[in-house]
Protein backbone atom coordinates (compact mmCIF):
# COMPACT_ATOMS: atom_id res chain seq x y z
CA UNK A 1 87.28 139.38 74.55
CA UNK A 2 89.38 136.23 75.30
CA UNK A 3 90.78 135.80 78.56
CA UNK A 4 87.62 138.15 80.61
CA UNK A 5 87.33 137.41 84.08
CA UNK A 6 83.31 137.84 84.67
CA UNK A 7 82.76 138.91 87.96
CA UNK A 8 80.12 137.13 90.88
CA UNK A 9 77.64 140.37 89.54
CA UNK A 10 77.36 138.73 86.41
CA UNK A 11 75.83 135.40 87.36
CA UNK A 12 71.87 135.33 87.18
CA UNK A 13 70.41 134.78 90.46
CA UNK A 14 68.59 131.49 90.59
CA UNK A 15 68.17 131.32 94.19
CA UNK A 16 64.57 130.17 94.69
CA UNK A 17 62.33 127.73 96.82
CA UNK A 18 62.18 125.69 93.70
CA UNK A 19 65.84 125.51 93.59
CA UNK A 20 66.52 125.27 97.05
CA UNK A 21 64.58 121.70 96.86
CA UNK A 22 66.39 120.23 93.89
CA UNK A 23 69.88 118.19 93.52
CA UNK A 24 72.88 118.60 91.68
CA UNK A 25 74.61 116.05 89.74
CA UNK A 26 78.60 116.49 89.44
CA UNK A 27 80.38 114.79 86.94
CA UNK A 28 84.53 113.71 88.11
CA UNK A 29 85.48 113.42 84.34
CA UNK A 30 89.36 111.67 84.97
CA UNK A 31 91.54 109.79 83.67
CA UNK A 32 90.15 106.17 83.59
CA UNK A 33 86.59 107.23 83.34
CA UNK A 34 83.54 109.41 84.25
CA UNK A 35 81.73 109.15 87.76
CA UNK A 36 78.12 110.73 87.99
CA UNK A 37 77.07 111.86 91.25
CA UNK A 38 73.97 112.94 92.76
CA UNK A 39 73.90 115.21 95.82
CA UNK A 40 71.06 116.41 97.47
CA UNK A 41 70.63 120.40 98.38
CA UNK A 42 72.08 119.52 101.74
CA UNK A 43 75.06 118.10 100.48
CA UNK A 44 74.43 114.73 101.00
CA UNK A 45 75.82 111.83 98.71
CA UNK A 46 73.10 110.31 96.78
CA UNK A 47 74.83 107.57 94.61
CA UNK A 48 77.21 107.57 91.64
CA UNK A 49 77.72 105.69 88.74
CA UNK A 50 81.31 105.33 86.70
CA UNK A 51 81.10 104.26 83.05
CA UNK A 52 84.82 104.13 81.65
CA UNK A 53 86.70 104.88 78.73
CA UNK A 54 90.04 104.22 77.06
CA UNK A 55 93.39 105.97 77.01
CA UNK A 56 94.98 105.40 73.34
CA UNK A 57 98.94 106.07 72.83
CA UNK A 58 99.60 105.64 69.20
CA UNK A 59 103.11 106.73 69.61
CA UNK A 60 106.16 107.23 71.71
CA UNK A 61 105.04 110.12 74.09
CA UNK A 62 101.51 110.64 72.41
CA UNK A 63 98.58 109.95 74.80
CA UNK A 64 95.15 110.35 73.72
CA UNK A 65 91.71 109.78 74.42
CA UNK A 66 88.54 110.34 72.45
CA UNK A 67 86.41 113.56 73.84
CA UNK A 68 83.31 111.86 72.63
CA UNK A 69 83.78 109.00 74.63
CA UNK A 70 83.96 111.31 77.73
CA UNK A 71 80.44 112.44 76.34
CA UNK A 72 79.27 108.67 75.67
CA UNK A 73 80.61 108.37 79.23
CA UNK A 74 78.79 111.00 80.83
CA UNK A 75 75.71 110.39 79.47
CA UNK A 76 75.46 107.03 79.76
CA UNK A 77 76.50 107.32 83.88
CA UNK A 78 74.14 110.34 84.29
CA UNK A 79 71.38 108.21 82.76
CA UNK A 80 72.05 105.34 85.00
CA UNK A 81 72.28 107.23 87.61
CA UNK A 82 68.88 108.65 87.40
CA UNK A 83 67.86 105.44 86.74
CA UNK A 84 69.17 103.74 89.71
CA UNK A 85 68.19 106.29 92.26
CA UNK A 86 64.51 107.11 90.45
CA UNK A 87 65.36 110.33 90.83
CA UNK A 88 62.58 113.05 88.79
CA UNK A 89 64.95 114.84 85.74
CA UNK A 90 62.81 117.97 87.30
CA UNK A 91 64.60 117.59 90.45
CA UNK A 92 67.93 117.92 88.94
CA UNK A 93 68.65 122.31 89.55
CA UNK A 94 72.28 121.94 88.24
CA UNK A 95 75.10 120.12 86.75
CA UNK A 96 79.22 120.59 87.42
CA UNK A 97 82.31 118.78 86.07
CA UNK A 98 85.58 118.14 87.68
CA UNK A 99 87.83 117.53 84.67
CA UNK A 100 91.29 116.65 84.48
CA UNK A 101 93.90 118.70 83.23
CA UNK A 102 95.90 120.65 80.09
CA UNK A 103 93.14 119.23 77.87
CA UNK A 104 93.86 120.11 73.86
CA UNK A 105 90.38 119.88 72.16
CA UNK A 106 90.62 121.64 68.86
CA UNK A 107 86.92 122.98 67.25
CA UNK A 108 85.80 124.74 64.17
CA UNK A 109 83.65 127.54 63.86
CA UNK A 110 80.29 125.50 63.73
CA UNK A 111 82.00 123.58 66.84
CA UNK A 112 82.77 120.20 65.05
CA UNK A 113 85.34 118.07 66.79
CA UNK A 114 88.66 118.42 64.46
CA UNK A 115 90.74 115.51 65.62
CA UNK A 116 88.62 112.29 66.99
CA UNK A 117 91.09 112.10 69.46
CA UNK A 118 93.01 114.38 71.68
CA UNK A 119 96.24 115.14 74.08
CA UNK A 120 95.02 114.45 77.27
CA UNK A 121 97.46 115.64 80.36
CA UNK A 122 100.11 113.09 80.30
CA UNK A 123 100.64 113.46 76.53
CA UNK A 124 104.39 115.00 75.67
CA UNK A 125 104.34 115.57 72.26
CA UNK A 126 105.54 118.81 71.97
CA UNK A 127 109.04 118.88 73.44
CA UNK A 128 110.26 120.72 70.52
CA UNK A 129 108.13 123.28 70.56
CA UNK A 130 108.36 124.16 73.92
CA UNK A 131 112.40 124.55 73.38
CA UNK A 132 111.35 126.46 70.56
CA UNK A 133 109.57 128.82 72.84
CA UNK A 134 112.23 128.86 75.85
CA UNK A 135 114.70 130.35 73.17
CA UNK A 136 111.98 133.39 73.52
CA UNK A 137 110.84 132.66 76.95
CA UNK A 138 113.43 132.74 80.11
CA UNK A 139 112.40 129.26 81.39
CA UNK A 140 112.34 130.99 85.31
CA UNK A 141 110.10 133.84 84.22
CA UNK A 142 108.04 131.64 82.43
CA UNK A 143 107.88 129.11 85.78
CA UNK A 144 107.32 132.44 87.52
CA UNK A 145 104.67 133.97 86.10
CA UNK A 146 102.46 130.75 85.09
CA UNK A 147 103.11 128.45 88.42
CA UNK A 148 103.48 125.34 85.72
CA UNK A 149 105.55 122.76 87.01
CA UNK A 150 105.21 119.85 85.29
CA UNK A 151 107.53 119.67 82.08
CA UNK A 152 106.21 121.97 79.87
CA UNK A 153 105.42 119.89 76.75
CA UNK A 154 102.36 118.67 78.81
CA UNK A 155 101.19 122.27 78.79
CA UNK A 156 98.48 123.30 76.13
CA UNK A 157 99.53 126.14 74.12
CA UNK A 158 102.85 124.00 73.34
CA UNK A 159 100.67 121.18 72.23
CA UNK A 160 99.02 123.70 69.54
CA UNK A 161 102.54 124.54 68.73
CA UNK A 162 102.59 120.96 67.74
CA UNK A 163 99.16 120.72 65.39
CA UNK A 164 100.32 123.78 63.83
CA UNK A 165 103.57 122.37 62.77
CA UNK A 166 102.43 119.05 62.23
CA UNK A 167 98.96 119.38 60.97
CA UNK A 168 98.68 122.67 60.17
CA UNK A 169 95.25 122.21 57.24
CA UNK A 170 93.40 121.18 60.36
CA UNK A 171 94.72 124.16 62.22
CA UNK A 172 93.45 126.54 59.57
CA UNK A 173 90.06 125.14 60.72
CA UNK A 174 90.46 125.87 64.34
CA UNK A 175 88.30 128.22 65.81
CA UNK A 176 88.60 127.55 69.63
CA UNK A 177 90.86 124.52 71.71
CA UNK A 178 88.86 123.83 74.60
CA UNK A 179 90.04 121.75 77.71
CA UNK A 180 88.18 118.27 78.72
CA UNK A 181 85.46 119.61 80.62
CA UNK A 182 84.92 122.87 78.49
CA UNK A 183 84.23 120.49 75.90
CA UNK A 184 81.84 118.75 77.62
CA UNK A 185 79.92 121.82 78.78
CA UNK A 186 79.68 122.53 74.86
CA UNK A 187 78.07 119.86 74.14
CA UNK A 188 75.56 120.53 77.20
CA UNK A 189 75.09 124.03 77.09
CA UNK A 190 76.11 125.47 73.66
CA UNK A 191 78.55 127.78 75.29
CA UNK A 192 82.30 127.60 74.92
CA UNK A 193 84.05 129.02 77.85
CA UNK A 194 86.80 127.94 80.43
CA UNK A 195 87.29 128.88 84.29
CA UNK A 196 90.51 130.43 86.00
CA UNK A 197 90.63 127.10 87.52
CA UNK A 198 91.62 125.00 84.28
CA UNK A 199 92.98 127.97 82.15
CA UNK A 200 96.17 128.21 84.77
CA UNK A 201 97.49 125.19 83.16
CA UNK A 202 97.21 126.76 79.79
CA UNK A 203 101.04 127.46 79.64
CA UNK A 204 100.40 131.40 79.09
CA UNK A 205 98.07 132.30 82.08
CA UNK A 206 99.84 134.88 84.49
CA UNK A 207 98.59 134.22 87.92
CA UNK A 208 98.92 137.20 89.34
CA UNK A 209 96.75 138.70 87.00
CA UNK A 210 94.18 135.97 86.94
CA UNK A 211 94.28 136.14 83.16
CA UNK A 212 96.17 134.64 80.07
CA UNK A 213 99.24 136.79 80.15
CA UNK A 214 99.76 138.97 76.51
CA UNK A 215 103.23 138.57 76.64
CA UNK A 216 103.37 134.74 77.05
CA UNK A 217 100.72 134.11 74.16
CA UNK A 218 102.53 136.79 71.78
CA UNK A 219 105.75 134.71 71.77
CA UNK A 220 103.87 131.60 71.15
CA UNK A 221 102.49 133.47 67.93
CA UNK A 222 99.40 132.04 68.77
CA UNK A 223 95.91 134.17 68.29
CA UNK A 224 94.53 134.59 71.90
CA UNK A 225 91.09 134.06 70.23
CA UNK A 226 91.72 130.02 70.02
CA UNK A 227 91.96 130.32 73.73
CA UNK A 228 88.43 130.18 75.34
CA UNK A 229 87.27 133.03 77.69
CA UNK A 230 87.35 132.72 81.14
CA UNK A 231 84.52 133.18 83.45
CA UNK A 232 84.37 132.24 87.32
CA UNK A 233 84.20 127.97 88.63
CA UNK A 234 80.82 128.61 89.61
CA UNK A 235 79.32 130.44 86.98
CA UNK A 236 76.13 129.06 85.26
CA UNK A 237 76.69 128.77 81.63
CA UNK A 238 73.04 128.93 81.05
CA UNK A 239 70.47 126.06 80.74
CA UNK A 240 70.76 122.64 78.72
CA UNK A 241 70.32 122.86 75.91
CA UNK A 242 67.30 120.77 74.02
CA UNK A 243 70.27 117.91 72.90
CA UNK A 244 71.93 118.10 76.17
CA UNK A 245 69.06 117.46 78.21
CA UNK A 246 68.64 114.25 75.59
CA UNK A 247 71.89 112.90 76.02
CA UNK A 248 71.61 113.30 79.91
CA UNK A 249 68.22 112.21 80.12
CA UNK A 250 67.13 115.43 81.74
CA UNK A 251 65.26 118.92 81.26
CA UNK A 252 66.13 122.10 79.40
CA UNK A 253 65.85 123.79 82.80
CA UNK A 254 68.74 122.20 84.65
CA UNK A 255 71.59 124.43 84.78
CA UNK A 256 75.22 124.11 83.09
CA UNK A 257 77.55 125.64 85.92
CA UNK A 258 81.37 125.93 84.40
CA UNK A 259 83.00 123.56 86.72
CA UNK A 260 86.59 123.58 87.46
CA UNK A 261 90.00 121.88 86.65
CA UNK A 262 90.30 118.63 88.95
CA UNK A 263 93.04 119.32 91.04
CA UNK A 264 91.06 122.54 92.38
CA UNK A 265 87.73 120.42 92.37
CA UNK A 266 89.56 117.57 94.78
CA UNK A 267 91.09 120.35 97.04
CA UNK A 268 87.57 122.22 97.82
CA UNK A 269 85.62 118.72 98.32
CA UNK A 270 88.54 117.43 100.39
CA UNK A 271 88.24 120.42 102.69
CA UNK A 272 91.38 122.53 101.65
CA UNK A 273 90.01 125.72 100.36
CA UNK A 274 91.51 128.19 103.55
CA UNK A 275 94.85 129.12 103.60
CA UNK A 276 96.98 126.54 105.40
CA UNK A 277 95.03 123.68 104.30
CA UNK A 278 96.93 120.18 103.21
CA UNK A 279 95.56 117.36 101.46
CA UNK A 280 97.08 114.32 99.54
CA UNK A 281 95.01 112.65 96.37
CA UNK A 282 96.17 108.76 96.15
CA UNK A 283 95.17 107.92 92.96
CA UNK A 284 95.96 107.16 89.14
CA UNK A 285 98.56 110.01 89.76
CA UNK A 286 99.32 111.32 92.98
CA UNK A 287 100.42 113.94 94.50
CA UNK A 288 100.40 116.75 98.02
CA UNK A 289 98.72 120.24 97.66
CA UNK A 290 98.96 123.39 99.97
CA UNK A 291 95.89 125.84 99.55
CA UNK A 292 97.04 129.53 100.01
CA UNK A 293 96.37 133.09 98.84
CA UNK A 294 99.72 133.03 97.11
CA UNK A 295 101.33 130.73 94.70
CA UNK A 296 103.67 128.72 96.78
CA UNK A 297 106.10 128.57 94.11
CA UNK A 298 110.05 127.06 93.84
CA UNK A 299 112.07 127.12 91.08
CA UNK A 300 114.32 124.25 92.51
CA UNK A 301 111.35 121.47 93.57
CA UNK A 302 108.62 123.04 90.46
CA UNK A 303 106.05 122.52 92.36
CA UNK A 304 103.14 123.20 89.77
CA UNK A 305 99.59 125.66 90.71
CA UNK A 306 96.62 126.13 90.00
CA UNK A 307 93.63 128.72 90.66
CA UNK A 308 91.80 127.82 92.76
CA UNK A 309 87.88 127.23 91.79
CA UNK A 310 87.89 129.65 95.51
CA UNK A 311 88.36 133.23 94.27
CA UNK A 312 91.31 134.83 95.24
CA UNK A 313 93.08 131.23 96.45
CA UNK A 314 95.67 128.98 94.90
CA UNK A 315 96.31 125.12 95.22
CA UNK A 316 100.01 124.36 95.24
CA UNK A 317 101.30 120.67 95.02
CA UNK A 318 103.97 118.88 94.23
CA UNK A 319 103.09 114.96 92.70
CA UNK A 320 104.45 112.09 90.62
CA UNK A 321 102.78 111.12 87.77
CA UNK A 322 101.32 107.58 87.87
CA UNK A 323 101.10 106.10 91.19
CA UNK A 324 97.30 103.97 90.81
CA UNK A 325 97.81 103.36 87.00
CA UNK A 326 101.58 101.61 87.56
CA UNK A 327 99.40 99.92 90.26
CA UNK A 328 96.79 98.97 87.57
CA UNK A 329 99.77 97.58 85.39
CA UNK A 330 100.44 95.03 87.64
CA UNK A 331 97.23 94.07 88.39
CA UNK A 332 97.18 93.32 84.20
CA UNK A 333 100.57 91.80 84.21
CA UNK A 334 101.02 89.87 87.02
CA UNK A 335 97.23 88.94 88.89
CA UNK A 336 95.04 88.03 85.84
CA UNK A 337 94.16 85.06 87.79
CA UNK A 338 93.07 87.35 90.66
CA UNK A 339 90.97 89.72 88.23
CA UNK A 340 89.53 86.31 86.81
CA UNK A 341 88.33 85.42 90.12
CA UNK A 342 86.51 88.57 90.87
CA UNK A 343 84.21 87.68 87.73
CA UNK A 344 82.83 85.39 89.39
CA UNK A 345 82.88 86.36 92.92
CA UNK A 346 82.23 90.12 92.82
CA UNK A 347 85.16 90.47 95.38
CA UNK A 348 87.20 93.63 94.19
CA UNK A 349 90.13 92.89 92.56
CA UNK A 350 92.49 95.19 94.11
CA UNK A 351 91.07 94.23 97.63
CA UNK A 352 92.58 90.56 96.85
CA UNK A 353 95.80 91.79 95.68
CA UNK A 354 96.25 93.76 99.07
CA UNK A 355 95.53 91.28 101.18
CA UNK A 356 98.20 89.02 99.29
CA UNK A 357 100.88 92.15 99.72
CA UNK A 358 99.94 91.75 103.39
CA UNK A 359 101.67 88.43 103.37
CA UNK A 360 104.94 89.99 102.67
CA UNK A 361 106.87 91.89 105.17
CA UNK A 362 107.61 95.64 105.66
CA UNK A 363 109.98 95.99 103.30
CA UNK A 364 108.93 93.10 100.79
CA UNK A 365 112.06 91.55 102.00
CA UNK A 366 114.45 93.82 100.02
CA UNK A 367 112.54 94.08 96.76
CA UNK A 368 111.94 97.97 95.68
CA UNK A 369 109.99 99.40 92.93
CA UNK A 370 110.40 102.90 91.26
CA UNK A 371 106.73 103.49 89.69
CA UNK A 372 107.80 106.34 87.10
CA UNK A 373 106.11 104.16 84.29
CA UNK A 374 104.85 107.64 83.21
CA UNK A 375 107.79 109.10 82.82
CA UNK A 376 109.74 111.59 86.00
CA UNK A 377 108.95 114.84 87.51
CA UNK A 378 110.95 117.89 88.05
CA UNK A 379 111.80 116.09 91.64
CA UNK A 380 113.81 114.08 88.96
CA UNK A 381 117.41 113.55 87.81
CA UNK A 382 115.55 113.48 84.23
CA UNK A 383 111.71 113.88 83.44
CA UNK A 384 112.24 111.19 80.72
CA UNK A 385 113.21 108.42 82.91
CA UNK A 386 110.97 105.11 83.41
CA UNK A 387 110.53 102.99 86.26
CA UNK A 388 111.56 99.62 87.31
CA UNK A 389 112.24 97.12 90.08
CA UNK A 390 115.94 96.68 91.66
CA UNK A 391 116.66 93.65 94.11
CA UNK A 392 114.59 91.44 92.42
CA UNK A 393 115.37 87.83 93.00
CA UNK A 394 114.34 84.28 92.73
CA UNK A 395 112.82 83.77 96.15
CA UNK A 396 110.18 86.74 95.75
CA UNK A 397 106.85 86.04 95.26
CA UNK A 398 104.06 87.95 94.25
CA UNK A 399 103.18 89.36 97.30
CA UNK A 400 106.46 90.65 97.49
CA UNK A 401 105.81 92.63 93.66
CA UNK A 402 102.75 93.76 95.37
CA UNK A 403 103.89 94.86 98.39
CA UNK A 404 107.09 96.51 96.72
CA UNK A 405 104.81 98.22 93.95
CA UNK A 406 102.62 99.83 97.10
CA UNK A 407 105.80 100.47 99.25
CA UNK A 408 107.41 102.33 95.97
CA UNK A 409 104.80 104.74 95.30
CA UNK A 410 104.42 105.77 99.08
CA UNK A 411 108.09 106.46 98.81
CA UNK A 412 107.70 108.60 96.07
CA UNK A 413 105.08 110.46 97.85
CA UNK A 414 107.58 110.34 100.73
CA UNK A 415 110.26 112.41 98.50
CA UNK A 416 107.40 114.75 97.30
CA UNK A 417 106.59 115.53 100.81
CA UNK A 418 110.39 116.59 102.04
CA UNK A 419 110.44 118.84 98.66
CA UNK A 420 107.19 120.58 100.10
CA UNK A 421 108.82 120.95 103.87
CA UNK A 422 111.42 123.23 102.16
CA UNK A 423 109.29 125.26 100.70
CA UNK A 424 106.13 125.44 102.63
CA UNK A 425 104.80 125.10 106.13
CA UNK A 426 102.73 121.53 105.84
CA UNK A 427 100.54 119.90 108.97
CA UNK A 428 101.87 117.32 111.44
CA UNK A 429 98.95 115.25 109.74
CA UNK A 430 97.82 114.43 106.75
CA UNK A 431 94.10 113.95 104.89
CA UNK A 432 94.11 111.40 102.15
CA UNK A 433 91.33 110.97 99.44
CA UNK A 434 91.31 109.00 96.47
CA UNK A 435 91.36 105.36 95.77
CA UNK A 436 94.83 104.85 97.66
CA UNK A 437 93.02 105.90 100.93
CA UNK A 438 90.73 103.43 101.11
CA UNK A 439 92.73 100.38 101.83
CA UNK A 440 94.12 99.77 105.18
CA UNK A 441 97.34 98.31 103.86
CA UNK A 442 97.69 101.15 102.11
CA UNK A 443 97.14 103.40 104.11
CA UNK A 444 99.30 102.03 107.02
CA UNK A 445 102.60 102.12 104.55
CA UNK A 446 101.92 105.89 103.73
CA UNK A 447 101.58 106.72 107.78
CA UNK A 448 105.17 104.54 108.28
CA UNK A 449 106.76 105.55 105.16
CA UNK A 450 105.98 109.16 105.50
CA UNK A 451 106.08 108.84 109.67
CA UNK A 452 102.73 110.55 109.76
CA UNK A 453 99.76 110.30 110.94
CA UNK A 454 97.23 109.52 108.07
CA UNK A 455 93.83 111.52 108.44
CA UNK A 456 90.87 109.83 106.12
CA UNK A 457 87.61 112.11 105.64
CA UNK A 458 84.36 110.41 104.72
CA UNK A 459 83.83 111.62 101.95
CA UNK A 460 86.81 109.26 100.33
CA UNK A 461 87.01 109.11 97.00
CA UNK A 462 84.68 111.51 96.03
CA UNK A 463 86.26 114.83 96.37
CA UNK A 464 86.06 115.70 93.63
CA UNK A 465 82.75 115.49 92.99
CA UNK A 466 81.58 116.74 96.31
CA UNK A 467 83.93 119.89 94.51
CA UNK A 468 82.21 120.19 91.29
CA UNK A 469 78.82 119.77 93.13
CA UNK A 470 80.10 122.85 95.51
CA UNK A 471 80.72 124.64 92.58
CA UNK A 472 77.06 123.93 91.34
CA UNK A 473 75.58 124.96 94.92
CA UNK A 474 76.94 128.53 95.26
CA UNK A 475 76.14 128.69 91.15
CA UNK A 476 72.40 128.25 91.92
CA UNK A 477 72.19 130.10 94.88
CA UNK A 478 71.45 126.57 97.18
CA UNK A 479 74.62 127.29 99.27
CA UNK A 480 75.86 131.17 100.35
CA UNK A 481 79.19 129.87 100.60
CA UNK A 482 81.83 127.07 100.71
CA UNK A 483 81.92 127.03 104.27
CA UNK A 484 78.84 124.30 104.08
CA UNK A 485 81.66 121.62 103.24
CA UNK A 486 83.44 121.67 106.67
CA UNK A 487 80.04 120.78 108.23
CA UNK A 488 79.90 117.86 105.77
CA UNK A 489 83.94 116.76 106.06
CA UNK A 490 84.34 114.13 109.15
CA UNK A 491 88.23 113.29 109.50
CA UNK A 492 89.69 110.32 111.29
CA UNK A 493 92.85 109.25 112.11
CA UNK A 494 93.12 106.13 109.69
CA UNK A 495 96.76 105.46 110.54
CA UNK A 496 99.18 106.12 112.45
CA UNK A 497 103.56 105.34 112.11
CA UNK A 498 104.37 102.04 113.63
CA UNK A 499 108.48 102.53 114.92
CA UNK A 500 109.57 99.17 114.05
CA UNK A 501 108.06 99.70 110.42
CA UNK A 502 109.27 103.66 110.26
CA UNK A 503 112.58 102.45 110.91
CA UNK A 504 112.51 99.36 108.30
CA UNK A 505 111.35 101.86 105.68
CA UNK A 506 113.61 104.64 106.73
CA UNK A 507 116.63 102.43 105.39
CA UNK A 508 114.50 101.39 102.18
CA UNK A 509 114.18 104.67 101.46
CA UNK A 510 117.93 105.72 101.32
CA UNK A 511 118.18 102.70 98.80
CA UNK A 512 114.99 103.76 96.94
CA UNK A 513 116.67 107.46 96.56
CA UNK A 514 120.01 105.51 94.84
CA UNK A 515 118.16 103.44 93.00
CA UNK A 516 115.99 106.20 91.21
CA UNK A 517 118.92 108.48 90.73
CA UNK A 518 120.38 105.78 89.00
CA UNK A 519 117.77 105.30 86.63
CA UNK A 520 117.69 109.11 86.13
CA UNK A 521 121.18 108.54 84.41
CA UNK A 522 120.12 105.92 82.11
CA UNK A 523 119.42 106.91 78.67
């Protein structure tokens, strides 16, 4: 029946000395791209391959991408990975994804792909019908019961809404919408099926009750049966099958475990999967996350949950929505020279535009920059407002866009962070993964805007991976437990607040709170 739970009994028990030898390979299927990693049984990083793919937006709030070109991307990096490391197919006991969010993957019956490309998480196309639904639906009870935060035209079932007013002959067609990595475990292992995980940002999954919630799907008028079932993170699908082990270069025998959503994925491999536990991700979006037994939950600040992939724990965060991609949009508008240069140098391109912010002062000598290029959060005067710069004049340079574009996002992390103090108990300290982390620049604004120490783990930017591959461990049998990753987690205090600075971005911050309410109240 749609929306089982299958409990730990369930899972075939492939704990052996053959597969206590072997590797796993998790996939971190985001935004931007898929990155293939190998681990070996002890949880040791390997090496990973990315192979990216592009985002397509063909419309005014529609933002798609093509699900097979997160297959072209996953086989080509798993390939290349094996490749590069020489690494036996044999040798590979399991695969995992981390996959990012509210997905909208529409198949038929024989499991043909109905659209060639899809809603990916940022995609708000169905504004209407999620008024539609809130005439039905008390907005609070819906908040209440789901833990979904973000604006709720990014949510799934509302996106349906959308095909099945818009293109409704395709919708006759649709047998199951899976999310981004469900697909991609079709493909692999012939088996469509979803985790708690990535189902909680369905728009009709009742936390509570670890299950899509009757009520909520009943006034969407949707049939639960296009919703796939639900079965635990760490549950092995079953084995490749003979054209998944040929697009991944590998054996019928390695295993398909279901993976999880990525926000869950990043919070086990960055360490926070016991109650208490906080963790930032700096990355395309960004955003703080609490790990607890209960939905930390606030109808004011909407701070948005998920399942856990940890049975019986929730992630709770609070983020804005592009952070490393409004970073990425300067790096196209304003340093094509710089990404020039790296083509011939090999130098990373971001590491040159750092070290050019450094030239500007705390501050970037007045200039700030709001990076809601992706539209506002609930933290938000209005979830429809767009970013910008304000003090812009003719003696800035560069550096001081740079700088400013840095300094902005860490000061809308900063704003995320004080909505989380009012609702939660957070650490005096702070771990930081994702791409964000790993520059020292970067990492010394967060620690002065935020006036907190800055804690950096080793395993960086691969989280999520180190997540999915977690998943893929306790699947098999290799690991009894989660508890392995805190022996493989080594934190260090990558920053710490400088006064002079905390004070010079204390008063930027005041300004940066005006400014942004201001463009809240444009139309």
């Amino acid at each position: 029946m749609s929306g089982e739970t299958h409990s730990e009994s369930d899972h075939p028990n492939l704990e052996s000395e053959t597969v206590m030898s072997k590797k796993i390979i998790a996939h971190d299927l985001g935004t931007g791209g898929n990155k293939a990693t190998l681990f070996d049984s002890d949880g040791t990083l390997i090496a990973s391959v990315f192979a990216s793919y592009p985002t397509n937006t063909p419309g005014p709030s529609l933002i798609e991408q093509k699900p097979d070109d997160w297959l072209r991307a996953v086989s080509e990096s798993t390939r290349q990975l094996l490749a590069e490391t020489k690494t036996d197919p044999r040798d590979v006991a399991a695969t995992a994804i981390s996959g990012h969010s509210l997905g909208t993957v529409p198949l038929d019956k024989d499991g043909n792909l109905l659209r060639e490309e899809t809603p990916i998480w940022s995609d708000r196309r169905a504004e209407e019908e999620a008024a539609a639904f809130f005439e039905k639906i008390d907005p609070t009870e819906w908040y209440m019961t789901t833990g979904n935060g973000f604006p709720a035209a990014h949510y799934t079932v509302f996106k349906i809404l959308w095909f099945l007013k818009h293109e409704p002959e395709m919708m006759r067609r649709a047998d199951v919408v899976l999310g981004t990595k469900d697909y991609i475990n079709y493909r692999l292992s012939g088996i469509r099926a979803t985790d708690p995980s990535y189902a909680s940002g369905c728009g009709a999954y009742d936390l509570e009750k670890w299950a899509y919630s009757e009520k909520l799907l009943e006034a969407t008028g949707l049939d639960p049966a296009l919703l796939p079932k639900i079965v635990p993170s760490t549950e092995p699908l079953g084995p490749l099958t003979d054209e998944g082990a040929r697009l991944l270069g590998l054996t019928p025998e390695t295993v398909v475990c279901c993976g999880g959503v990525d926000n869950s994925c990043m919070a086990l491999g960055a360490g926070s999967f016991k109650k208490g536990r906080v963790y930032t991700s700096l990355g395309s979006s960004s955003w703080i996350a609490l790990c607890d037994s209960l939905p930390t939950l606030d109808v004011a600040a909407k701070s948005y949950v998920f399942t856990h992939v940890v049975p019986g724990m929730f992630t709770s965060a609070l983020s804005i929505f592009s952070s490393g991609t409004t970073f990425r949009w300067v790096r196209d508008h304003f340093c094509r020279d710089l990404a020039a240069e790296t083509e011939k140098s090999g130098a990373d391109v971001y590491d040159l535009m750092t070290a050019e912010a450094a030239l500007s002062p705390p501050g970037a000598r007045g200039l700030l920059l709001n990076p809601s290029f992706a539209g506002g959060t609930m933290l938000d005067a209005n979830p429809n407002m767009r970013g910008g710069f304000a003090g812009l004049d003719l003696s800035h340079t560069r550096a001081d866009v740079i700088r400013a574009t840095m300094e902005g996002i860490a000061m809308n992390m900063r704003a995320v962070m004080e909505a989380l103090k009012k609702i939660a108990v957070t650490e005096k300290s702070l771990i930081a993964v994702g791409g964000g982390a790993n520059s020292p620049l970067w990492r010394q604004i967060y620690a002065d805007t935020l006036n907190m120490d800055l804690l950096r783990v080793n395993i960086g930017q691969n989280a999520a991976s180190l997540g999915a591959a977690a998943l893929a461990f306790v699947g098999t049998g290799i690991w009894d437990s989660f508890d392995k990753i805190d022996d493989l987690l080594r934190a260090e205090t990558a920053a710490s607040p400088i006064p002079e600075n905390v004070a010079v971005y204390e008063k930027a911050y005041q300004r940066f709170r005006r400014f942004s309410d201001a463009l809240g109240r444009l139309d």
